[in-house]
N, C-alpha and C. Protein backbone atom coordinates (compact mmCIF):
# COMPACT_ATOMS: atom_id res chain seq x y z
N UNK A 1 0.85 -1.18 0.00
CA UNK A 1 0.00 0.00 0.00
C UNK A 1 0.89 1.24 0.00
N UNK A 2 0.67 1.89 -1.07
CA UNK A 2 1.82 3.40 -1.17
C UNK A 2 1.65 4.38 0.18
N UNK A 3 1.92 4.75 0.51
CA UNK A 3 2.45 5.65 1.72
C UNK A 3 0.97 7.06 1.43
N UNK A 4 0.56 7.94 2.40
CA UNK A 4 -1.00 8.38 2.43
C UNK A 4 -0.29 9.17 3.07
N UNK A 5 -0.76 10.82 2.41
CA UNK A 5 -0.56 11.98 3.16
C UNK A 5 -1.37 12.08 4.53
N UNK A 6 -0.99 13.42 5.15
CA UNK A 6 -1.96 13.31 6.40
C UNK A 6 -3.74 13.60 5.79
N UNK A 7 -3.64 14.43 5.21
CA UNK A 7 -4.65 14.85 4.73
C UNK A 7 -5.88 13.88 4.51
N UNK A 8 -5.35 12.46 3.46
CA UNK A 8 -5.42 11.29 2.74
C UNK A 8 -6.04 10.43 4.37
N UNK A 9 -5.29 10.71 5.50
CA UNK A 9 -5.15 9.72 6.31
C UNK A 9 -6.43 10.14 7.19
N UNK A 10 -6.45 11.58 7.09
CA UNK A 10 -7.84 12.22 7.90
C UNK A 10 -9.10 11.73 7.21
N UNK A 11 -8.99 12.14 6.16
CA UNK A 11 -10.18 12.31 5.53
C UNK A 11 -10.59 10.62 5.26
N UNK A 12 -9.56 9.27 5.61
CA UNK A 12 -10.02 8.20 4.72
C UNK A 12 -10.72 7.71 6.57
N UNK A 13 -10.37 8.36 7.55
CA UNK A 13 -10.49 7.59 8.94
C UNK A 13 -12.09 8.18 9.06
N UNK A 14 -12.32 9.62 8.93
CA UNK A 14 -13.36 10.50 8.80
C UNK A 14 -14.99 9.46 8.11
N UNK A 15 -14.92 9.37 6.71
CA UNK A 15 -15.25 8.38 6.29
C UNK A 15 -15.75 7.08 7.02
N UNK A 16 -14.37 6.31 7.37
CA UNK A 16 -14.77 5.52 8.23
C UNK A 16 -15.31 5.45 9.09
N UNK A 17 -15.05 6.31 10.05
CA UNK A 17 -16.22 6.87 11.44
C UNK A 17 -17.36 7.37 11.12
N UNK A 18 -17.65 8.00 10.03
CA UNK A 18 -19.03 8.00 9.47
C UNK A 18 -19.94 6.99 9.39
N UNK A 19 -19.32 6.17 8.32
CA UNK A 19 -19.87 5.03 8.07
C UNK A 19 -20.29 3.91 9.37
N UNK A 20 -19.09 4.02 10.16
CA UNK A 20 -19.75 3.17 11.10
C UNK A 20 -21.10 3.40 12.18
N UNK A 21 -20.48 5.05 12.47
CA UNK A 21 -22.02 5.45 12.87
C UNK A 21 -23.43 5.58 11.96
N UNK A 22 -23.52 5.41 10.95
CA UNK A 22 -24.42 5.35 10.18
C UNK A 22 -24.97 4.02 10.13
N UNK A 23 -24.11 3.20 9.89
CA UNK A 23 -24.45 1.15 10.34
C UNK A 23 -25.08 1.17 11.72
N UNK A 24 -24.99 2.19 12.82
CA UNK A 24 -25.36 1.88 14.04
C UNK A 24 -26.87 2.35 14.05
N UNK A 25 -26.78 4.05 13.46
CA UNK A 25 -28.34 4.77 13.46
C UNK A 25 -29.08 3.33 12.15
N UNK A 26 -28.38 3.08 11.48
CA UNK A 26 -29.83 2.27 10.30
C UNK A 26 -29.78 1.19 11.11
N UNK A 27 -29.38 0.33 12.14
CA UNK A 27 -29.46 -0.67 13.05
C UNK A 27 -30.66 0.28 13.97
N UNK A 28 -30.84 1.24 14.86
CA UNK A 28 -31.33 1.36 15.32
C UNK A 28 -32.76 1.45 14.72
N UNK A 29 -32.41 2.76 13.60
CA UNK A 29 -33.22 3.41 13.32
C UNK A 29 -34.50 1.96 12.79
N UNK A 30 -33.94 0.89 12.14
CA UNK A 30 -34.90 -0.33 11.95
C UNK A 30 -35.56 -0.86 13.01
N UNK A 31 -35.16 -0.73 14.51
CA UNK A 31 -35.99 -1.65 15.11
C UNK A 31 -36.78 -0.31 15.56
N UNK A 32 -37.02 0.75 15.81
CA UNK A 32 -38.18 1.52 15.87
C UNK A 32 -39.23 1.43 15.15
N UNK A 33 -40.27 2.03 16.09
CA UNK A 33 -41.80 2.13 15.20
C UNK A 33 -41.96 3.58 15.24
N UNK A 34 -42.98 3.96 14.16
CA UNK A 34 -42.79 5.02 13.65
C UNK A 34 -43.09 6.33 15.28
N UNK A 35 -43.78 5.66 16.10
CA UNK A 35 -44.31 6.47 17.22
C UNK A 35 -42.53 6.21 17.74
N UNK A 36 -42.31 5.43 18.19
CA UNK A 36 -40.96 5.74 18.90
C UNK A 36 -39.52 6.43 18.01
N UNK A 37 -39.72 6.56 16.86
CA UNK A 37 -38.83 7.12 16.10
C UNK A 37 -38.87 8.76 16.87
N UNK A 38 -40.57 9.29 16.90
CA UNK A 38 -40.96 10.46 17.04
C UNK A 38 -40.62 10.59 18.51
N UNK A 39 -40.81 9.33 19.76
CA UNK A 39 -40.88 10.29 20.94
C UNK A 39 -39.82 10.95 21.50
N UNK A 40 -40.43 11.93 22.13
CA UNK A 40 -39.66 12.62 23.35
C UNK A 40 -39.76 11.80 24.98
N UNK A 41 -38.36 11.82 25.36
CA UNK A 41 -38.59 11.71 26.70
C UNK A 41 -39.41 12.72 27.71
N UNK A 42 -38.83 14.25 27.19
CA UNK A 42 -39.36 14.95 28.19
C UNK A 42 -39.31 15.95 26.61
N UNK A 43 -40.33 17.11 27.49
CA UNK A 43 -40.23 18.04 26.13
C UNK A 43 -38.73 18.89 25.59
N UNK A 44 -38.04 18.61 26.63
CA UNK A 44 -36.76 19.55 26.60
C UNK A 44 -35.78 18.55 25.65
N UNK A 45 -36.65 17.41 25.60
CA UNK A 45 -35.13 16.06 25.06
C UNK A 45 -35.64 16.07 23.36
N UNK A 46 -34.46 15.47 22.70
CA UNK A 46 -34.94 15.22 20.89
C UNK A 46 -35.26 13.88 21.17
N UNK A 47 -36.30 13.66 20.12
CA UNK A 47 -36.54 12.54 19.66
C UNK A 47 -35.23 11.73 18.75
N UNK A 48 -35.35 10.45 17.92
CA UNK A 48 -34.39 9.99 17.50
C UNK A 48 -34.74 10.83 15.88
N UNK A 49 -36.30 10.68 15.62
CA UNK A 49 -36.45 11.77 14.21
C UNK A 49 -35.67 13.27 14.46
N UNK A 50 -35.87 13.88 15.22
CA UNK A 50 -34.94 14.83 15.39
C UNK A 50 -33.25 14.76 15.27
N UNK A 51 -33.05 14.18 15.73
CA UNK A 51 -31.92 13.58 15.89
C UNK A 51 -31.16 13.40 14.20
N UNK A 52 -31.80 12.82 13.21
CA UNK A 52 -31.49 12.31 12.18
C UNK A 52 -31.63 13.37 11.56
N UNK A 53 -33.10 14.49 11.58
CA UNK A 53 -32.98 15.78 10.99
C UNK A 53 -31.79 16.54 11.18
N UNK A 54 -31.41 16.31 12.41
CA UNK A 54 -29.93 17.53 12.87
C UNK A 54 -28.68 16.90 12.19
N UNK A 55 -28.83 15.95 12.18
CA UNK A 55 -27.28 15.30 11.17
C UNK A 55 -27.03 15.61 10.17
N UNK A 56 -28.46 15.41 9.34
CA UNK A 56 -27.93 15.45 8.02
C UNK A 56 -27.88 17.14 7.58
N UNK A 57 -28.56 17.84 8.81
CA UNK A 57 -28.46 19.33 8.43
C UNK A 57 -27.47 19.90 8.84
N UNK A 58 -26.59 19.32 9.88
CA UNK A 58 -25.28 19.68 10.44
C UNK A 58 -24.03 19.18 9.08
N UNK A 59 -24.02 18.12 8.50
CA UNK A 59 -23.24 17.25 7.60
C UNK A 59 -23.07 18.39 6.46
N UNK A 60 -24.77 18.23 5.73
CA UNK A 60 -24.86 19.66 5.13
C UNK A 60 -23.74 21.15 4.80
N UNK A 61 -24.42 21.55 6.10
CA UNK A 61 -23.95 23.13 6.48
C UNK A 61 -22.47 23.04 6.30
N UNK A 62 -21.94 22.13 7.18
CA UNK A 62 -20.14 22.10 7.16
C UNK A 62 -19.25 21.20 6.36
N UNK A 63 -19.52 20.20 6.06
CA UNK A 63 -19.00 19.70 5.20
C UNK A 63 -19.76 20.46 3.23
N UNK A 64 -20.72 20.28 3.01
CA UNK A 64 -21.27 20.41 1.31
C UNK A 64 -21.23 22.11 1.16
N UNK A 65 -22.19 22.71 2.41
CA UNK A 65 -21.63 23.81 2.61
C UNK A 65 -20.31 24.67 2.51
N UNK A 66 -20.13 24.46 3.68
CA UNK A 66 -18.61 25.08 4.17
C UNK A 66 -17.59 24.70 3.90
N UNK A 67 -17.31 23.39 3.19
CA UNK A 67 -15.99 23.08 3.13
C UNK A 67 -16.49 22.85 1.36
N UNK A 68 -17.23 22.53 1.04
CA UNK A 68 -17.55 22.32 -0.37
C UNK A 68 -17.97 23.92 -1.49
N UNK A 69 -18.42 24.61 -0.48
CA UNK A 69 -19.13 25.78 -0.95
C UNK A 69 -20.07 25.94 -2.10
N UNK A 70 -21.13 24.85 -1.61
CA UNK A 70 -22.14 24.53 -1.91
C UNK A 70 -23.78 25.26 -1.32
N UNK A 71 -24.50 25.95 -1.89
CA UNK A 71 -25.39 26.75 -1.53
C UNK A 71 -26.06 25.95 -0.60
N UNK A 72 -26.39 26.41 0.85
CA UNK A 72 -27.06 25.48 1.57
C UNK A 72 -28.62 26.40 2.54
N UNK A 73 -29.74 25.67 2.19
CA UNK A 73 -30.48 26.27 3.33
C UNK A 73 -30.66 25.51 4.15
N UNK A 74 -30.58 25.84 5.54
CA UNK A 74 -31.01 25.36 6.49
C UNK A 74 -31.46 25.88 7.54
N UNK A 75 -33.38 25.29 8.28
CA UNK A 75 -33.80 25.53 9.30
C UNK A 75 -33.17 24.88 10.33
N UNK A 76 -32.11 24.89 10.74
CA UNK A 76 -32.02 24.51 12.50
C UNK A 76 -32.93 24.24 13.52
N UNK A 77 -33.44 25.31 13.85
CA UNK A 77 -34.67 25.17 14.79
C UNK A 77 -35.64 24.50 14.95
N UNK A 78 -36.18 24.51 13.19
CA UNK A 78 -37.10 22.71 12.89
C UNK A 78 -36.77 21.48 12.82
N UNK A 79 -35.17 21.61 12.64
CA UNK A 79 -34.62 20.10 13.34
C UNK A 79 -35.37 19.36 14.39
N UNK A 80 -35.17 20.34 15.79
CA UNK A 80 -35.43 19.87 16.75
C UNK A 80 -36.56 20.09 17.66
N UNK A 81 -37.57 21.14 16.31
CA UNK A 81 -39.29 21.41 16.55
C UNK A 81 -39.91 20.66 16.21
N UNK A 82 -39.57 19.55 15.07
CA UNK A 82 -40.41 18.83 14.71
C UNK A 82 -41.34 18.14 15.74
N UNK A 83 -41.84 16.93 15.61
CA UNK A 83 -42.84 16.64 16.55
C UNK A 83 -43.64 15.13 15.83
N UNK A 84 -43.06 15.35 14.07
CA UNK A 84 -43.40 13.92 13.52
C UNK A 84 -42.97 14.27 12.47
N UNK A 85 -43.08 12.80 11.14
CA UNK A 85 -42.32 13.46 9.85
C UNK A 85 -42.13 12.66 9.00
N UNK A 86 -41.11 12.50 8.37
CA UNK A 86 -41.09 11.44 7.72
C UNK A 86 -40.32 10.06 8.33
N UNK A 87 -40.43 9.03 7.54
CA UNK A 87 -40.39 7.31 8.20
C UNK A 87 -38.71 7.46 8.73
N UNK A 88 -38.58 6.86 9.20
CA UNK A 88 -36.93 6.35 9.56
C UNK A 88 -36.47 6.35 8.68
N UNK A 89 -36.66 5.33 7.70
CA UNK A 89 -36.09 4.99 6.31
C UNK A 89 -36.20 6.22 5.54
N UNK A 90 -36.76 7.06 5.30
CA UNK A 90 -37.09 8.36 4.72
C UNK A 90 -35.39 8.92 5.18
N UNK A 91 -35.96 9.29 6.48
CA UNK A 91 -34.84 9.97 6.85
C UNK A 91 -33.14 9.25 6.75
N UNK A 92 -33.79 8.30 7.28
CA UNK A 92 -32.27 7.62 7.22
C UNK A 92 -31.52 7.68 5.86
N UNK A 93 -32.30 7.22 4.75
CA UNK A 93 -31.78 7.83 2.97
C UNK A 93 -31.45 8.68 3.00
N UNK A 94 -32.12 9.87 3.26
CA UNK A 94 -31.45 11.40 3.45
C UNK A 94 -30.27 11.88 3.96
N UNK A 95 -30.21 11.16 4.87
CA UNK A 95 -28.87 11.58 5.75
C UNK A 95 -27.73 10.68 5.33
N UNK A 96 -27.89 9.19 4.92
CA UNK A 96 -27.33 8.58 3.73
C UNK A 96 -26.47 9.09 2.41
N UNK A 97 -27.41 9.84 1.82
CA UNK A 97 -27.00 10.87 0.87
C UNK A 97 -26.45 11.88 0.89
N UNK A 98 -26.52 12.57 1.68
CA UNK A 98 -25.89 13.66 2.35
C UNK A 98 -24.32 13.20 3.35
N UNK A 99 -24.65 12.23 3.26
CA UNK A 99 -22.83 11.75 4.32
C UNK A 99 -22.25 11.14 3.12
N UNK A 100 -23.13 10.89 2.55
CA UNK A 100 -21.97 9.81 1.13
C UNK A 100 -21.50 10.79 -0.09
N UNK A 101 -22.22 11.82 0.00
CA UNK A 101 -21.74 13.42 -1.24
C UNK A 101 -20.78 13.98 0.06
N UNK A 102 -20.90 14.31 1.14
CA UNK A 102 -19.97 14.65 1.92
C UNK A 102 -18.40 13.65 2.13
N UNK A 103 -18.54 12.98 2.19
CA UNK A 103 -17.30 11.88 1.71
C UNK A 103 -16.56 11.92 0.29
N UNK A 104 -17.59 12.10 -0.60
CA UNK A 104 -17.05 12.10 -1.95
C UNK A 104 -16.15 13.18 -2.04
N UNK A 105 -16.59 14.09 -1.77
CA UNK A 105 -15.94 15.92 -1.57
C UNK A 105 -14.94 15.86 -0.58
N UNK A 106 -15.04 15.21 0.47
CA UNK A 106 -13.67 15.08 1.61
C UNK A 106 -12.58 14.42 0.70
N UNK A 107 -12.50 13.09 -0.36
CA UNK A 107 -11.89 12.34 -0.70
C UNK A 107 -11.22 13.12 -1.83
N UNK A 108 -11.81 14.49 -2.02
CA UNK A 108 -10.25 14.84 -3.18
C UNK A 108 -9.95 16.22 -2.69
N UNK A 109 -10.05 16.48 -1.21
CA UNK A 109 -9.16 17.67 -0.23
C UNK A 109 -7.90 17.35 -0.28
N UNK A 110 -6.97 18.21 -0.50
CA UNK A 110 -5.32 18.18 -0.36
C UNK A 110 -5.14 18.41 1.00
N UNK A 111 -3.75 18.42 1.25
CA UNK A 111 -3.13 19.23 2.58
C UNK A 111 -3.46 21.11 2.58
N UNK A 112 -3.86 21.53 1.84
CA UNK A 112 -3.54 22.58 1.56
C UNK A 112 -5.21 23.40 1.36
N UNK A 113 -5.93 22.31 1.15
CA UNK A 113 -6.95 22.73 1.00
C UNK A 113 -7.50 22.60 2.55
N UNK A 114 -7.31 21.67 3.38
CA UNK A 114 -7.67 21.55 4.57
C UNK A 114 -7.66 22.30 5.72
N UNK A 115 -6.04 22.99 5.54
CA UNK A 115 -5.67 24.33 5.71
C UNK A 115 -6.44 25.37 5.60
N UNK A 116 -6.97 25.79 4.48
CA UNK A 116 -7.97 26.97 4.29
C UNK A 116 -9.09 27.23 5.50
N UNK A 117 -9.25 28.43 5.81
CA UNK A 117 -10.30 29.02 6.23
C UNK A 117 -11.47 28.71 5.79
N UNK A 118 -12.89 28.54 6.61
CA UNK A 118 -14.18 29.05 6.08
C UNK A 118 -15.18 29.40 7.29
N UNK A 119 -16.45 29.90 6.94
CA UNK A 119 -16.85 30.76 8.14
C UNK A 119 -17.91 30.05 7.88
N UNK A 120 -18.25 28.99 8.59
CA UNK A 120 -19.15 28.08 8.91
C UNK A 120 -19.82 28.40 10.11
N UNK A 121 -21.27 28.77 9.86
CA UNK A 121 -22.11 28.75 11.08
C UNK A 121 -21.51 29.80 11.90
N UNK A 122 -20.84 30.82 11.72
CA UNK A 122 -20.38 31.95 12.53
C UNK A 122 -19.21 31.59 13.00
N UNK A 123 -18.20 30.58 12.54
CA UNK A 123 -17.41 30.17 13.09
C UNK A 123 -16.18 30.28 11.71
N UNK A 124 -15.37 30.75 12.19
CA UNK A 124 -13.87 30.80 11.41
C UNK A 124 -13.36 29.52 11.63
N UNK A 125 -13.15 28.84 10.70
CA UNK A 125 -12.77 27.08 11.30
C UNK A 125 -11.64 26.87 9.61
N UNK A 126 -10.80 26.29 10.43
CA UNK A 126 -10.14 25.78 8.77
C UNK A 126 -10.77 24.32 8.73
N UNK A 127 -10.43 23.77 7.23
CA UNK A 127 -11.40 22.48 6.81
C UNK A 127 -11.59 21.56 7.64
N UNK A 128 -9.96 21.19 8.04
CA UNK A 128 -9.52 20.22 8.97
C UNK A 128 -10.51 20.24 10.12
N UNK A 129 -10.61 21.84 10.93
CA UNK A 129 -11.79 21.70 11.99
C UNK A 129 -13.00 21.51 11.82
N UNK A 130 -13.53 21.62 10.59
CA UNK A 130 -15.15 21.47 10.07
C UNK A 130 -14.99 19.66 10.04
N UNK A 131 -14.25 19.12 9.66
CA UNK A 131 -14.25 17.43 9.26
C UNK A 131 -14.30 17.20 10.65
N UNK A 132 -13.33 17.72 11.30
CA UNK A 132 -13.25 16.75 12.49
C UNK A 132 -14.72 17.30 13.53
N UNK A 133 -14.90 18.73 13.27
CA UNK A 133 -16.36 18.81 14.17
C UNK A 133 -17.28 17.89 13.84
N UNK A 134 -17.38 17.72 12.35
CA UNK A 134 -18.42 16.66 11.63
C UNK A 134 -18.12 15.64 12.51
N UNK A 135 -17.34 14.68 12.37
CA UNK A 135 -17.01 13.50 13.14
C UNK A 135 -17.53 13.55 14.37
N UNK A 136 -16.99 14.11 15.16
CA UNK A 136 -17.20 14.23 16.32
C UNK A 136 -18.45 14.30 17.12
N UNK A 137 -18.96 15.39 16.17
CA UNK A 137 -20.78 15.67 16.53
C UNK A 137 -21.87 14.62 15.83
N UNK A 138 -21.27 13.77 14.75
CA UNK A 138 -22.09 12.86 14.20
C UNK A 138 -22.00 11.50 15.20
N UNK A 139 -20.58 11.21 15.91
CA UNK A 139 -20.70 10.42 16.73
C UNK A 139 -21.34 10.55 18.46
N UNK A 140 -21.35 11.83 18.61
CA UNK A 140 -22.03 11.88 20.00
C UNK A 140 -23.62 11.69 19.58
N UNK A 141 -24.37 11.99 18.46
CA UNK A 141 -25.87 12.13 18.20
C UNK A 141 -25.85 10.71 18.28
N UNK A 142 -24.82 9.76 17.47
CA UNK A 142 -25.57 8.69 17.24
C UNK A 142 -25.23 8.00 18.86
N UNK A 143 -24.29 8.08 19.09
CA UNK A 143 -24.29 7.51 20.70
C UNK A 143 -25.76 7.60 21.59
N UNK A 144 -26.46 9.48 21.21
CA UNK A 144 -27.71 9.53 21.65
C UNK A 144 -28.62 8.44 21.14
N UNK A 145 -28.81 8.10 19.76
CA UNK A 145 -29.32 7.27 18.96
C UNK A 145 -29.44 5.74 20.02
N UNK A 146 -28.20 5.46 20.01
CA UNK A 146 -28.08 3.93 20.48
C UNK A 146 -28.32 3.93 22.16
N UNK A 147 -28.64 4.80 22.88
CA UNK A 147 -29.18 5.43 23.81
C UNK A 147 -30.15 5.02 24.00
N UNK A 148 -31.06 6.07 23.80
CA UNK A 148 -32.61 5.94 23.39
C UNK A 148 -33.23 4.47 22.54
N UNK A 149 -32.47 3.59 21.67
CA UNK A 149 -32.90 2.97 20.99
C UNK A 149 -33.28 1.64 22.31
N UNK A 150 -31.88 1.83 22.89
CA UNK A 150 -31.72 0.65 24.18
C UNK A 150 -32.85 0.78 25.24
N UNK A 151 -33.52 1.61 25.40
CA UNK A 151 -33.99 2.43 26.07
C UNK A 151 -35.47 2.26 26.10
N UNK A 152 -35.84 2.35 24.89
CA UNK A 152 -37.02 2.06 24.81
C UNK A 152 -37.48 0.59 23.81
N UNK A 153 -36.89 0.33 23.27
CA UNK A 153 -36.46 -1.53 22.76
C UNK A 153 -36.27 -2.44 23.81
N UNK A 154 -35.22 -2.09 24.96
CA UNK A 154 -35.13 -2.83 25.66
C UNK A 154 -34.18 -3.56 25.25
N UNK A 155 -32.87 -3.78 24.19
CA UNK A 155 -32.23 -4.27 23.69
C UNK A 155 -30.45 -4.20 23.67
N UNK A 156 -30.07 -5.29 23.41
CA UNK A 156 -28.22 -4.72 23.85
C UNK A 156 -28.00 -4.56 22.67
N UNK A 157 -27.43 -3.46 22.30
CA UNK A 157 -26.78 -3.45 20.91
C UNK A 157 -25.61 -3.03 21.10
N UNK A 158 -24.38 -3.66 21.95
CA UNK A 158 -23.25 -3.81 22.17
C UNK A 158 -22.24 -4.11 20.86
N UNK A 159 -21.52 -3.69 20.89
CA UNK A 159 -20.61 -3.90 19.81
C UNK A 159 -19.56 -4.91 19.92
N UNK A 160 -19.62 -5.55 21.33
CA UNK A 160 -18.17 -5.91 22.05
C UNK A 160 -18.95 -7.26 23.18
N UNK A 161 -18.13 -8.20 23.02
CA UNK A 161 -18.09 -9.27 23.50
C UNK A 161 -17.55 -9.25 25.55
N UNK A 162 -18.05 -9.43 25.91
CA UNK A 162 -17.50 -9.70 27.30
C UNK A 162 -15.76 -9.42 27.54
N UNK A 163 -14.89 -9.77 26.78
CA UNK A 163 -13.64 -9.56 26.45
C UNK A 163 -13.41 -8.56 25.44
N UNK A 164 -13.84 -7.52 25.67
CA UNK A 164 -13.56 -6.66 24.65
C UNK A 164 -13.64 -6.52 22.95
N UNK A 165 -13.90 -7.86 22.62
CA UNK A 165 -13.55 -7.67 21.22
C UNK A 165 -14.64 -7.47 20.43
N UNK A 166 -14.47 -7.24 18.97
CA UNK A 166 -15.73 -6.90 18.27
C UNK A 166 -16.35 -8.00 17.70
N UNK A 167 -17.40 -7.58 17.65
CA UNK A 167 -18.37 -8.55 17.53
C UNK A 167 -19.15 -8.47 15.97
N UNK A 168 -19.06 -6.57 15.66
CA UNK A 168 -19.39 -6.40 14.14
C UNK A 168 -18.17 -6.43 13.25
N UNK A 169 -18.77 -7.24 11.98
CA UNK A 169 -17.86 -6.95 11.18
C UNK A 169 -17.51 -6.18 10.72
N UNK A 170 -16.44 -5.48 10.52
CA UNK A 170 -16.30 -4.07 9.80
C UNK A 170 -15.58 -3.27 10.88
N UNK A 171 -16.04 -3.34 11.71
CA UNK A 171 -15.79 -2.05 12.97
C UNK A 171 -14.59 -2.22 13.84
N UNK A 172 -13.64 -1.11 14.00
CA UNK A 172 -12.50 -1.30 14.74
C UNK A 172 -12.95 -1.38 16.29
């Protein structure tokens, strides 16, 4: 395997941590019914539909957006006003699409491009910090995801065997 800039090495791990949280929300997001997709614990908490609205509108904004400079609208606020909407699977495609055009666009960033400035969401961030906020904030939602899913399923969706090891294929 030829030798991978840093850039190459961010953006191919980025990806990967995507993807795996995305295998976890379409794991969850399947054993819900459409009422538990929607509920709230309390009115102050998101639902898991909320939840999936804010991803793919966060993914959006900073990655297709901001690092792509791609025209983007987005309501924020109805992310997490909603109250019902479309199916899991609805959503889950959506946010699907939107992480897999966001990947495509990460996969031909240089060193140099990563570097650059952009003013994302009121925020001066170079690329590098928009990817890795992406990451970061796509994996704490879905952590919420597998949360709530356990939660009200009643189900282990452990990744890891009594001894630590993995249990899905694919996943480090």
């Amino acid at each position: 395997m030829p030798p991978r800039d840093w850039a190459s090495e961010l953006t191919a791990y980025a990806e990967s941590k995507l993807a795996q949280n995305l295998a976890q929300i379409a794991r969850c997001t399947a054993m819900l019914t459409p009422a538990e997709l929607w509920h709230r614990a309390s009115q102050t908490c998101n639902s898991v539909g909320n939840l999936l609205l804010h991803l793919e509108g966060n993914v959006r904004q900073w990655i297709l957006g901001g690092v792509g400079g791609q025209p983007v609208t987005r309501d924020r606020p109805a992310e997490f006003s909603a109250r019902g909407g479309p199916s899991g699977a609805e959503l889950l495609a959506k946010l699907e699409g939107t992480t897999r055009a966001a990947c495509e666009l990460l996969r031909n960033r240089g060193p140099n491009e990563l570097l650059e400035h952009r003013l994302i969401q009121g925020y001066d961030v170079s690329e590098l910090v928009a990817v890795t906020h992406v990451v970061e904030h796509f994996s704490f939602h879905t952590g919420q995801i597998v949360h709530m899913t356990k939660a009200l399923r009643g189900v282990d969706l452990s990744q890891y065997d009594a001894q630590g090891r993995n249990v899905q294929p694919g996943l480090p």
